[in-house]
C-alpha atoms as a PDB file:
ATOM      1  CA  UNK A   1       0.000   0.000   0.000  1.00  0.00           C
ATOM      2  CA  UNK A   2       0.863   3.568  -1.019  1.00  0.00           C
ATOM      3  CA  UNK A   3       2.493   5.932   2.271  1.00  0.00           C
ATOM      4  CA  UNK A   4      -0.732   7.839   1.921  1.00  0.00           C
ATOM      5  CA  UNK A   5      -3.269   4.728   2.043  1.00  0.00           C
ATOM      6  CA  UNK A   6      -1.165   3.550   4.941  1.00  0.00           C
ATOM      7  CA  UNK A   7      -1.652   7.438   6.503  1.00  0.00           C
ATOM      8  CA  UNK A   8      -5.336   7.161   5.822  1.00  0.00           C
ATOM      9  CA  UNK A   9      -5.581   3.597   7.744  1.00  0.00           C
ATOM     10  CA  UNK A  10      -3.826   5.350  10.351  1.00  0.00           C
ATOM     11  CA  UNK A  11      -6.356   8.258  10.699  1.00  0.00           C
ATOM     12  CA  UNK A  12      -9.209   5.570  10.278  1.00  0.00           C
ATOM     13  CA  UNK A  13      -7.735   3.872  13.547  1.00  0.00           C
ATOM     14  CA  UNK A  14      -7.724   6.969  15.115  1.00  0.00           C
ATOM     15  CA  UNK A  15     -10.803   7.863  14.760  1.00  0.00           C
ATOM     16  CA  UNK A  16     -11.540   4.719  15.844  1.00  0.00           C
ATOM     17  CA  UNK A  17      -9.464   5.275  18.835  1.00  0.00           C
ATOM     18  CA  UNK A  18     -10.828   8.658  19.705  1.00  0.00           C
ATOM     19  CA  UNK A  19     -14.284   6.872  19.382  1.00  0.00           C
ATOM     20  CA  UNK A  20     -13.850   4.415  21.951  1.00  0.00           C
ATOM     21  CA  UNK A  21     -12.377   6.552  24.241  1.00  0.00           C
ATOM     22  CA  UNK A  22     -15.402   8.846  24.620  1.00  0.00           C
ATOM     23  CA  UNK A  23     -17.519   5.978  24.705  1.00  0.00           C
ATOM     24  CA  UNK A  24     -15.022   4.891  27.570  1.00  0.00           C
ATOM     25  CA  UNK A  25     -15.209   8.640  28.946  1.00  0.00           C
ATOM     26  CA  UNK A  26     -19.109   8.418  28.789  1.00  0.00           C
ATOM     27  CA  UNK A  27     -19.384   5.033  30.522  1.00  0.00           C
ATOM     28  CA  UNK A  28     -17.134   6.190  33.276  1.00  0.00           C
ATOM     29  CA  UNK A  29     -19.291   9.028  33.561  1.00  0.00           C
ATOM     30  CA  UNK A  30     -22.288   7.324  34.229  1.00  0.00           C
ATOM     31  CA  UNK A  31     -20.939   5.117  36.591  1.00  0.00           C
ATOM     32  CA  UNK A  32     -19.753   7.473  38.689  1.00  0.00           C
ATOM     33  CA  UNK A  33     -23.120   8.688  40.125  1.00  0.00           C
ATOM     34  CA  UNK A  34     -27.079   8.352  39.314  1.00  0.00           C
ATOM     35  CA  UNK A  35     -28.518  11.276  39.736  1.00  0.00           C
ATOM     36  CA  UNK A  36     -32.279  10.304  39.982  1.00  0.00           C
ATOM     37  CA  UNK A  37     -31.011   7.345  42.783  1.00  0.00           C
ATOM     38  CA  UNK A  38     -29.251  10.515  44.863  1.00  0.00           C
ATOM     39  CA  UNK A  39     -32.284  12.639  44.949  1.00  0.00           C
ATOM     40  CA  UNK A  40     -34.922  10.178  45.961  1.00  0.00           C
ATOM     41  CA  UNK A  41     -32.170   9.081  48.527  1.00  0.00           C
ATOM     42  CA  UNK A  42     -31.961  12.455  49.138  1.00  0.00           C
ATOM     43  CA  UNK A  43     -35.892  12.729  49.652  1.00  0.00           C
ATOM     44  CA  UNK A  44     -36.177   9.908  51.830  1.00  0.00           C
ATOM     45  CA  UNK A  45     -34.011  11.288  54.085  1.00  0.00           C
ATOM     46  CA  UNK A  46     -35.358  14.555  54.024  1.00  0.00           C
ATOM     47  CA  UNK A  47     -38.926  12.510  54.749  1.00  0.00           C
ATOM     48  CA  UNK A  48     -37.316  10.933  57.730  1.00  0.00           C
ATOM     49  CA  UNK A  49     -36.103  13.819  59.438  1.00  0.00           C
ATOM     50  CA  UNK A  50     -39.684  15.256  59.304  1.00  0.00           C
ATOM     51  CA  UNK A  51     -41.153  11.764  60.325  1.00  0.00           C
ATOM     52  CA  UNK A  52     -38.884  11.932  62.877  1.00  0.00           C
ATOM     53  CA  UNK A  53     -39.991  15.509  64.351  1.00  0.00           C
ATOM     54  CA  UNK A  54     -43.072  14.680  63.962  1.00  0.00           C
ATOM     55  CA  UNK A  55     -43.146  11.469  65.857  1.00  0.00           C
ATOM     56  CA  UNK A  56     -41.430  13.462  68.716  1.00  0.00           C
ATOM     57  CA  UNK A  57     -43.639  16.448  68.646  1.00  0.00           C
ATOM     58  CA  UNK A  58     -46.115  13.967  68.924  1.00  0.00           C
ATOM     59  CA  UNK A  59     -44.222  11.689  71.751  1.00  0.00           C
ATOM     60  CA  UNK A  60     -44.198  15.732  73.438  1.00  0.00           C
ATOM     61  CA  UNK A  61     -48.030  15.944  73.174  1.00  0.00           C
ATOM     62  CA  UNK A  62     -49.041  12.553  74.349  1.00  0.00           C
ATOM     63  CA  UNK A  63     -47.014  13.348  77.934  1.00  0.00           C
ATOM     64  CA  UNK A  64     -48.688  16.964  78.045  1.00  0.00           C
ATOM     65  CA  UNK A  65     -51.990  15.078  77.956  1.00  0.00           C
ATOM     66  CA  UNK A  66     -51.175  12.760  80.245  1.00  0.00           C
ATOM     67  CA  UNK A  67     -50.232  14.991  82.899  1.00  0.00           C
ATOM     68  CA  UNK A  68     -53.097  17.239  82.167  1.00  0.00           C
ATOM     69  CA  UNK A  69     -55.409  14.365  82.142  1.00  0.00           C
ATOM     70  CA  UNK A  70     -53.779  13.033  85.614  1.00  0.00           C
ATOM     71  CA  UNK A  71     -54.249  16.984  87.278  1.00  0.00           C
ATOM     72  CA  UNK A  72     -57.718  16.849  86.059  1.00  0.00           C
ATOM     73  CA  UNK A  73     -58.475  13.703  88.011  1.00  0.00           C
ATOM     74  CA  UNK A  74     -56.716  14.674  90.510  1.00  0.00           C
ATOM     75  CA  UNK A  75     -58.825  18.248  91.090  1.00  0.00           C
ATOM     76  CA  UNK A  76     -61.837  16.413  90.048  1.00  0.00           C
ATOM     77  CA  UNK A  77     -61.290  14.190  92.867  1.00  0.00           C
ATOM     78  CA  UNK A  78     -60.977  17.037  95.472  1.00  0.00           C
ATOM     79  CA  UNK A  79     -64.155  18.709  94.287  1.00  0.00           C
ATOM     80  CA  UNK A  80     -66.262  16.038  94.080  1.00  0.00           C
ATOM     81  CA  UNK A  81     -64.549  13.947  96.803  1.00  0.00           C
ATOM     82  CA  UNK A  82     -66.452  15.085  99.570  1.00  0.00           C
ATOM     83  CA  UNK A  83     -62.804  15.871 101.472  1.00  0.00           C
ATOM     84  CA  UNK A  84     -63.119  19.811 100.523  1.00  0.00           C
ATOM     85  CA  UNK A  85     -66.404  21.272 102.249  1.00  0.00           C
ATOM     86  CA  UNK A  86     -65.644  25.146 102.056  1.00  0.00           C
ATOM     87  CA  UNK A  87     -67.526  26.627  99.384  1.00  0.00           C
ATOM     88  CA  UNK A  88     -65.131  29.285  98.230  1.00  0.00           C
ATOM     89  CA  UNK A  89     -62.504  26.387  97.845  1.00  0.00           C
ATOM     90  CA  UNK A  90     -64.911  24.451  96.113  1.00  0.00           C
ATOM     91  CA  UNK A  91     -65.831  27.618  93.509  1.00  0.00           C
ATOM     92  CA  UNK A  92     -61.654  27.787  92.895  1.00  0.00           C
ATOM     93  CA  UNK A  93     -61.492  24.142  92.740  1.00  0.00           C
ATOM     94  CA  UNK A  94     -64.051  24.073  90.013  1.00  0.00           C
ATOM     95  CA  UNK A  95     -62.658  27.448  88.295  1.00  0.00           C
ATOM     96  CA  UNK A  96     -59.596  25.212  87.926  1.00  0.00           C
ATOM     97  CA  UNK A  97     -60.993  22.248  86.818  1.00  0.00           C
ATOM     98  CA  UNK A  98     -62.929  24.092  83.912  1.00  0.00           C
ATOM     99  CA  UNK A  99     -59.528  25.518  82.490  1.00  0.00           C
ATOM    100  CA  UNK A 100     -57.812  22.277  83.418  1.00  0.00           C
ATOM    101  CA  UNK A 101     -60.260  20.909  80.907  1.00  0.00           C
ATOM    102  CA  UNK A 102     -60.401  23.308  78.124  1.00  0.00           C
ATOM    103  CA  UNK A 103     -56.438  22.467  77.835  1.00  0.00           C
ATOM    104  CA  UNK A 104     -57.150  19.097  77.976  1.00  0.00           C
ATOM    105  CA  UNK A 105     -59.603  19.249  74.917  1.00  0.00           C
ATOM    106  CA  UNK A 106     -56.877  21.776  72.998  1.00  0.00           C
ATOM    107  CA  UNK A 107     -53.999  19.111  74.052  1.00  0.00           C
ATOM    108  CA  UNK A 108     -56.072  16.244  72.561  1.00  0.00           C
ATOM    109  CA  UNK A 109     -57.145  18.366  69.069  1.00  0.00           C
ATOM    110  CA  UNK A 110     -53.279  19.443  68.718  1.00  0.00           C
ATOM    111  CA  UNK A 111     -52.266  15.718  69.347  1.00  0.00           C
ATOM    112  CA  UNK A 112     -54.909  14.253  67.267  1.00  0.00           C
ATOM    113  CA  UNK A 113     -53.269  16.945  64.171  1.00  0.00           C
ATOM    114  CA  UNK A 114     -49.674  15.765  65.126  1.00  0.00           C
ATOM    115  CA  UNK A 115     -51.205  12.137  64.690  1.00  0.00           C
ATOM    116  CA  UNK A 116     -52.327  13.111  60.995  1.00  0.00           C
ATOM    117  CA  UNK A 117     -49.230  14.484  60.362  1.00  0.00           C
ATOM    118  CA  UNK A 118     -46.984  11.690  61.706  1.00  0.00           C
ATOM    119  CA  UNK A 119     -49.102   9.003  59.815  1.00  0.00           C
ATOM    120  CA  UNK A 120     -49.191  11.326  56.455  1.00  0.00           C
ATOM    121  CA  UNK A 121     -45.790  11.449  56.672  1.00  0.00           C
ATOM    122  CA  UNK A 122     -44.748   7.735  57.322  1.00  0.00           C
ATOM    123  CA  UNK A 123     -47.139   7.008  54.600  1.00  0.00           C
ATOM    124  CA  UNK A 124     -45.120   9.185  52.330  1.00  0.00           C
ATOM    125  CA  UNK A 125     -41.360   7.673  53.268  1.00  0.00           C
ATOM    126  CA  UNK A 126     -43.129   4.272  52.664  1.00  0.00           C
ATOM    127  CA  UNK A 127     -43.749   5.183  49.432  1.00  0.00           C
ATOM    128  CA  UNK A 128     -40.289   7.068  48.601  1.00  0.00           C
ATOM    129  CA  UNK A 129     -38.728   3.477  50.399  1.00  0.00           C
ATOM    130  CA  UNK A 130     -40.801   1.409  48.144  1.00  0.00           C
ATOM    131  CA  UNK A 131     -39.520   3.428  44.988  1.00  0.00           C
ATOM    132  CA  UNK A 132     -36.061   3.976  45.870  1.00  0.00           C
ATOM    133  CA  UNK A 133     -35.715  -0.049  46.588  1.00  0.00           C
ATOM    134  CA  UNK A 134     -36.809  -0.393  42.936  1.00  0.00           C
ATOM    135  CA  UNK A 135     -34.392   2.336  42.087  1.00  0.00           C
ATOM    136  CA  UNK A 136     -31.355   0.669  43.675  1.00  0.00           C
ATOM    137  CA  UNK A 137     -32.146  -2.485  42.376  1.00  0.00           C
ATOM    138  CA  UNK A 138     -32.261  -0.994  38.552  1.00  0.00           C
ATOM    139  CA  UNK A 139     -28.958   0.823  39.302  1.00  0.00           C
ATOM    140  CA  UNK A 140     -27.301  -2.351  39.985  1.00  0.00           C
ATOM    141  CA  UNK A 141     -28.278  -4.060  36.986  1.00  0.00           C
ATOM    142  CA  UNK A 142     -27.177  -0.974  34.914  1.00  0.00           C
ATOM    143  CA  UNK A 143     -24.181  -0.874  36.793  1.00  0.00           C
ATOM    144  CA  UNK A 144     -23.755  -4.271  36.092  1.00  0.00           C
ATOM    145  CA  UNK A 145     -24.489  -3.693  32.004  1.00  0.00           C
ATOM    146  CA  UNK A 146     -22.014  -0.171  32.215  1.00  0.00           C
ATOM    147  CA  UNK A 147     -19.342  -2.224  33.686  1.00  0.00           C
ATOM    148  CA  UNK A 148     -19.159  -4.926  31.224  1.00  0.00           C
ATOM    149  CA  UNK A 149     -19.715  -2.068  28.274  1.00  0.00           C
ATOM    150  CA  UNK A 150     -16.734  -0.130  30.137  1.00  0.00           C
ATOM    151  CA  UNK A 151     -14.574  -3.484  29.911  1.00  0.00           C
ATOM    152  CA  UNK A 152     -15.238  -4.216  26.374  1.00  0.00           C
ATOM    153  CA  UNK A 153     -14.725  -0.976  25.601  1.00  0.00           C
ATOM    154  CA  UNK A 154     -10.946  -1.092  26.837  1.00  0.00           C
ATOM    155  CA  UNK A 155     -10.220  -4.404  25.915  1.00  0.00           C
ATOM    156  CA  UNK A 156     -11.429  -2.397  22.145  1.00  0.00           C
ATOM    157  CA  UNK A 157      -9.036   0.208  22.708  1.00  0.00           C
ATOM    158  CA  UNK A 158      -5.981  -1.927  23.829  1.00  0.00           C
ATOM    159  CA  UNK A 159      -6.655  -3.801  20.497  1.00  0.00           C
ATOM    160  CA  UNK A 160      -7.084  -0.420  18.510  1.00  0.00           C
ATOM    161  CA  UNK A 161      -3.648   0.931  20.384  1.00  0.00           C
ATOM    162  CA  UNK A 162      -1.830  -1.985  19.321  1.00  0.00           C
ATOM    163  CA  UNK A 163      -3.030  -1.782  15.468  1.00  0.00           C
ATOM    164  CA  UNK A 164      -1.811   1.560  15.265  1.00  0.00           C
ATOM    165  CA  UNK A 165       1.152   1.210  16.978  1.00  0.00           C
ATOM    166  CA  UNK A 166       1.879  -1.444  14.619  1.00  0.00           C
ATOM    167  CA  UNK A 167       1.127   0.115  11.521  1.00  0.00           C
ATOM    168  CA  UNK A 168       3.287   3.254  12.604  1.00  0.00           C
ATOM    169  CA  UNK A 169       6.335   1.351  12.924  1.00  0.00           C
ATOM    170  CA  UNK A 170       5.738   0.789   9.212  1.00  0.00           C
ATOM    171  CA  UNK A 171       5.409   4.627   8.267  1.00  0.00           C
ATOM    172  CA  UNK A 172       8.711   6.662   7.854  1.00  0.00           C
ATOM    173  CA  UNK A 173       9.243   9.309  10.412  1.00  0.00           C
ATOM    174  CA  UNK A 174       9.130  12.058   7.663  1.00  0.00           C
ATOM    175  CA  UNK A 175       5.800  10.644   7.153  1.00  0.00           C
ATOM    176  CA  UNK A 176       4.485  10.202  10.371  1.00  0.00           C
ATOM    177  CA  UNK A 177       5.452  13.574  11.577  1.00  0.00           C
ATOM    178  CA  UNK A 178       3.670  15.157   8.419  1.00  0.00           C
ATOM    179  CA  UNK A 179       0.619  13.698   9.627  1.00  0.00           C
ATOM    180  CA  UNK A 180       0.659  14.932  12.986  1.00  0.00           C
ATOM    181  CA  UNK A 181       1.555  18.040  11.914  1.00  0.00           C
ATOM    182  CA  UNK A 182      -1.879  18.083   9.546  1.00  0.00           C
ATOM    183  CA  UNK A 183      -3.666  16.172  12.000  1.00  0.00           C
ATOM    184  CA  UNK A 184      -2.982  19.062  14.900  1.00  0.00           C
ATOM    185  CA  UNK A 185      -4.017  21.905  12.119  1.00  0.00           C
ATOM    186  CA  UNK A 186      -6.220  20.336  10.628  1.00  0.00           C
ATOM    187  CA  UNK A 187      -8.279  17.750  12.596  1.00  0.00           C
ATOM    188  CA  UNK A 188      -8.185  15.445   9.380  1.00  0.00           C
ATOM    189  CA  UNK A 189      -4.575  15.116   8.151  1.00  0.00           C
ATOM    190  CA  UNK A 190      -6.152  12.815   5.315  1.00  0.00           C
ATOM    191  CA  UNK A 191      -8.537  13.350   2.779  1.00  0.00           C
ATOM    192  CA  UNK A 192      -9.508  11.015  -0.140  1.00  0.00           C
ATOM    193  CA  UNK A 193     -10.008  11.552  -3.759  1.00  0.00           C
ATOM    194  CA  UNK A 194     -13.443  11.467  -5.449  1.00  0.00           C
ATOM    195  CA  UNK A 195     -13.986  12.408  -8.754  1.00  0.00           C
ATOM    196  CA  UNK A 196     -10.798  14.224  -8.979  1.00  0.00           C
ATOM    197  CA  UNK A 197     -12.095  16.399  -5.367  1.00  0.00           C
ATOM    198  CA  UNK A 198     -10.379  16.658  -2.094  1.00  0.00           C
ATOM    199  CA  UNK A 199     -13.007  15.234   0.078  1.00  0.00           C
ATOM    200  CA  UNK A 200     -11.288  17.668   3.027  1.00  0.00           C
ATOM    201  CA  UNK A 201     -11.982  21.362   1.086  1.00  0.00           C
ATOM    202  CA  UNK A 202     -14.114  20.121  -2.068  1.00  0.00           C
ATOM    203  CA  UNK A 203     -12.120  21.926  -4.357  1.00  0.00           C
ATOM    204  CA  UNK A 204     -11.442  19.978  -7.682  1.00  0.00           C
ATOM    205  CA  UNK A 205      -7.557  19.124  -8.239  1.00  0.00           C
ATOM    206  CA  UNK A 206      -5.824  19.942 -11.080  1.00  0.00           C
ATOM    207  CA  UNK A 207      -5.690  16.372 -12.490  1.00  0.00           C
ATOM    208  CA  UNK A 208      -1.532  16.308 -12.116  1.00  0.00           C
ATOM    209  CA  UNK A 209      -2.133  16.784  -8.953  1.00  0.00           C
ATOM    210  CA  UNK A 210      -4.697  13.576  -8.307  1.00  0.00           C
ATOM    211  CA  UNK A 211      -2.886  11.367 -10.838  1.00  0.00           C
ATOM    212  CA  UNK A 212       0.363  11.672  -8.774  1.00  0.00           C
ATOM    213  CA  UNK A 213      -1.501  10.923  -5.525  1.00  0.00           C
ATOM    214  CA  UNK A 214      -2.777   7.715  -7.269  1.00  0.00           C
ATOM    215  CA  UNK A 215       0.561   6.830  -8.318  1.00  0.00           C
ATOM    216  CA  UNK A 216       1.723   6.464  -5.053  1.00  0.00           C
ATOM    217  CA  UNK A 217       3.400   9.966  -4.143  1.00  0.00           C
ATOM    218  CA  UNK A 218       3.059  11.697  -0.853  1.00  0.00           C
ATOM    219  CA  UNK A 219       1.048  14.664  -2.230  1.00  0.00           C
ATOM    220  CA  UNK A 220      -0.634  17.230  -0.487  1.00  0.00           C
ATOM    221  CA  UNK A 221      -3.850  19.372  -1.490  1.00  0.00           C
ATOM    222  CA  UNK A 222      -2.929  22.444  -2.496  1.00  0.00           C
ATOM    223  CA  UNK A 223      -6.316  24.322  -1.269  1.00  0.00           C
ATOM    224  CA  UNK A 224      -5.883  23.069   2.220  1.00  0.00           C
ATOM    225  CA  UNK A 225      -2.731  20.812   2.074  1.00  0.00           C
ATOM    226  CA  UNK A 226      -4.024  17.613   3.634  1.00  0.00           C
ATOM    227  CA  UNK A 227      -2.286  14.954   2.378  1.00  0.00           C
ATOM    228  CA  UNK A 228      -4.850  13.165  -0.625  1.00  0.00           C
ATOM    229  CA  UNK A 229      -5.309   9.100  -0.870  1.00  0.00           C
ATOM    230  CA  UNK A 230      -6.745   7.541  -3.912  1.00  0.00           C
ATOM    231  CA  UNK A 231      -8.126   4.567  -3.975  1.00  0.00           C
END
């Protein structure tokens, strides 16, 4: 093969190369996080905290009841225990009880609320839990799939590094170093021939120009001086 087709098999592999190493770029990307997973994670938690403060303002309401509830027995027992006979005592014991009992009915309206709350709540991280088991169990599997695509990918690009390695070896320096010189300036240090056009600038050649390439010189376009392969 010509020291331009061999060029042009060298770009093709390096395309080929550059390729597979976004795919490997991409893959190691997505491996490295899942964003959906981290903010229903991140949801749950937030869910818990409030499940938590709820379940403890309600914990806080249940033992202001209680001791409400226990000084209301305990005054009700006084007044209507027969042991208090003064009747101004009795009027204070009653004024007492009635407030006693208007913050026991607020207590028990406040904790019946917190009780709503709390269960709205634990309803709400049950269903974030039952999605976000789903969610990690998915992730694994397309961890799993990533991981073997990430694998293949490099085992590809080993085999792709070695081709062109290869094939270099059998390009002459003065060659080689053209090409990366094009390949840095240019992006494509190779274009091919069509129809007597540089497939890099679509300009037509002047037809000494094209018949040289085909013959096997190292010839370069003389619109945009990439180096031109025939077929």
């Amino acid at each position: 093969m010509s020291a331009a087709g061999d060029l042009y098999r060298l770009q093709q592999l390096d395309i080929e190369l550059q390729r597979t190493q976004r795919t490997i770029d991409e893959v190691a990307r997505q491996l490295s996080g899942n964003k959906a997973l981290a903010a229903a994670e991140s949801q749950w938690a937030s869910h818990k905290t409030l499940l938590g403060e709820a379940s403890k303002r309600q914990k806080d309401a249940e033992w202001d009841l209680e001791d409400l509830q226990a000084r209301s027995k305990n005054l009700n027992n006084k007044l209507y225990g027969g042991a208090v006979k003064n009747p101004k005592e009795l009027v204070n014991l009653k004024y007492e009880a009635d407030i006693l009992a208007k913050k026991t009915k607020g207590k028990e309206d406040e904790l019946l609320e917190l009780m709503g709350q709390a269960e709205e709540l634990e309803a709400k991280v049950e269903a974030i839990s039952i999605v976000l088991q789903r969610m990690r169990q998915e992730w694994q599997q397309e961890q799993q799939v990533l991981s073997t695509r990430k694998t293949e990918a490099e085992a590809e690009l080993a085999r792709l590094s070695g081709m062109r390695q290869e094939l270099a070896q059998q390009i002459s320096a003065e060659s080689r170093n053209l090409y990366e010189q094009m390949k840095s300036t240019k992006g494509q240090a190779v274009a091919r021939v069509e129809q007597g056009r540089c497939q890099g600038c679509h300009i037509t050649l002047p037809t000494s120009q094209w018949q040289r390439a085909r013959s096997g010189e190292l010839v370069q376009c003389s619109s945009c001086s990439r180096i031109l392969y025939v077929e």
